[in-house]
Protein backbone atom coordinates (compact mmCIF):
# COMPACT_ATOMS: atom_id res chain seq x y z
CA UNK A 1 11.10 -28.14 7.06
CA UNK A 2 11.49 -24.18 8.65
CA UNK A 3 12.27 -23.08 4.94
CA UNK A 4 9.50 -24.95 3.60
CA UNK A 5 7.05 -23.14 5.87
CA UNK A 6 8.11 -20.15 4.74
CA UNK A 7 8.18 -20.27 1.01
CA UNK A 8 4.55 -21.91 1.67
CA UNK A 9 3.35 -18.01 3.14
CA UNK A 10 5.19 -16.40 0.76
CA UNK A 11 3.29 -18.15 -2.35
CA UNK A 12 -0.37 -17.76 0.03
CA UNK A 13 0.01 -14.14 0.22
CA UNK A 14 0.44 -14.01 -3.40
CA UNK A 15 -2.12 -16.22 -4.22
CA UNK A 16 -4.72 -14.81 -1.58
CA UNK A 17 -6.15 -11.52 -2.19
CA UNK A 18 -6.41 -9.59 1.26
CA UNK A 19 -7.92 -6.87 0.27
CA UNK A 20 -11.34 -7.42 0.46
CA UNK A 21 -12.53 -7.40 3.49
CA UNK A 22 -10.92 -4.06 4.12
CA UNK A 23 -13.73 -1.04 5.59
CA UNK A 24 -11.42 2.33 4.47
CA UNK A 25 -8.81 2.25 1.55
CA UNK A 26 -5.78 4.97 0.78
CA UNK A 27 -6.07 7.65 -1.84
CA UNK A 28 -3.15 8.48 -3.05
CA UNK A 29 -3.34 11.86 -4.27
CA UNK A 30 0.01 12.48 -6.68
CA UNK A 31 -0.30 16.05 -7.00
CA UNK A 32 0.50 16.25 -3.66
CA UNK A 33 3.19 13.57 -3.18
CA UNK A 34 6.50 14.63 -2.75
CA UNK A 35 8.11 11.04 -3.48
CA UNK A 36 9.94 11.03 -0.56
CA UNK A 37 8.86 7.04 -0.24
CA UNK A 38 8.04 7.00 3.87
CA UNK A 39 4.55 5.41 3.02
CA UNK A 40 6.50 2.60 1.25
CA UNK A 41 8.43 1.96 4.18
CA UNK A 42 6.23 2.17 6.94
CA UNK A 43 3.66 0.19 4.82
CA UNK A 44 3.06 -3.70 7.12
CA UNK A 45 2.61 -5.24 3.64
CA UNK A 46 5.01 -3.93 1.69
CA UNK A 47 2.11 -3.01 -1.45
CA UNK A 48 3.29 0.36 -1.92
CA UNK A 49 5.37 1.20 -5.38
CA UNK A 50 6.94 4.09 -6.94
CA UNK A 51 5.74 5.28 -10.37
CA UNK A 52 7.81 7.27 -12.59
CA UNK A 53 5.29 9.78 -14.67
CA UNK A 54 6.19 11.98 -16.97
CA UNK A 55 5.92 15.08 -14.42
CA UNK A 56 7.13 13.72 -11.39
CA UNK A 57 7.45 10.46 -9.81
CA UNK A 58 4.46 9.37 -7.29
CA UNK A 59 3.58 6.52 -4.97
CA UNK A 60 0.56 3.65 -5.37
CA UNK A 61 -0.80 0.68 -3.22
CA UNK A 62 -1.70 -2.44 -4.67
CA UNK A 63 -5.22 -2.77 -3.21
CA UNK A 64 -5.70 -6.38 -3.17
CA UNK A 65 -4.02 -6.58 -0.62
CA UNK A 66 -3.96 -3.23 0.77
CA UNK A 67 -5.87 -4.09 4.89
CA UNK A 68 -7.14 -0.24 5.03
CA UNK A 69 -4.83 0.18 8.09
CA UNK A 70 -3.86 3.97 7.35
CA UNK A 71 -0.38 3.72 8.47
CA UNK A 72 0.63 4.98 5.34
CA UNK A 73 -1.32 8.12 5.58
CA UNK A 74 -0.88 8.86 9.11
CA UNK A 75 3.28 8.66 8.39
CA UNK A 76 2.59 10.93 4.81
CA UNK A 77 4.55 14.33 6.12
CA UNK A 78 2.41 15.89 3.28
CA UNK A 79 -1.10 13.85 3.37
CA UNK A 80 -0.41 13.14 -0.41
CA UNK A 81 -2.72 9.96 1.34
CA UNK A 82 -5.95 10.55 2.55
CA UNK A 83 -8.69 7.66 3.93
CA UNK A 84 -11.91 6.95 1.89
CA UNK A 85 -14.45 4.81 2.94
CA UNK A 86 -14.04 1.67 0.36
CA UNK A 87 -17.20 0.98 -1.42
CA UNK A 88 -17.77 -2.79 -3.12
């Protein structure tokens, strides 16, 4: 029944967009990024992905269900993320 409980959140948080309720969201800004990934890992959600561009590789959130909680900027040794007031 444990395992059942879990796969059950698992296929919620897919299903339900968090995202929207959210007051500030990231910018990622990849001129600045120095794709060292620490936003990834310090990210509570785990919405955070690597892009490979053609100049350099960068990092993105996945804002429906990004929760605005700036962890990911406030750990960003370079503030490649910066904290913009999210407008619906």
């Amino acid at each position: 029944m444990k395992n059942n409980i879990s796969i059950l959140k698992l296929v919620s948080t897919e299903i339900n967009h968090t995202g929207n309720w959210r007051t500030f969201r990231p910018k990622f800004l990849p001129d600045k990024c120095n794709a060292c990934g620490i936003c990834a890992r310090f990210c509570p959600e785990g919405i955070i992905s690597k892009y490979n561009d053609k100049a350099k590789p960068y990092y993105q959130c996945d804002l429906a269900y990004c929760k605005g909680c700036a962890i990911c900027a406030t750990e960003c040794p370079v503030k490649a993320i910066i904290m913009e007031l999210d407008v619906k």
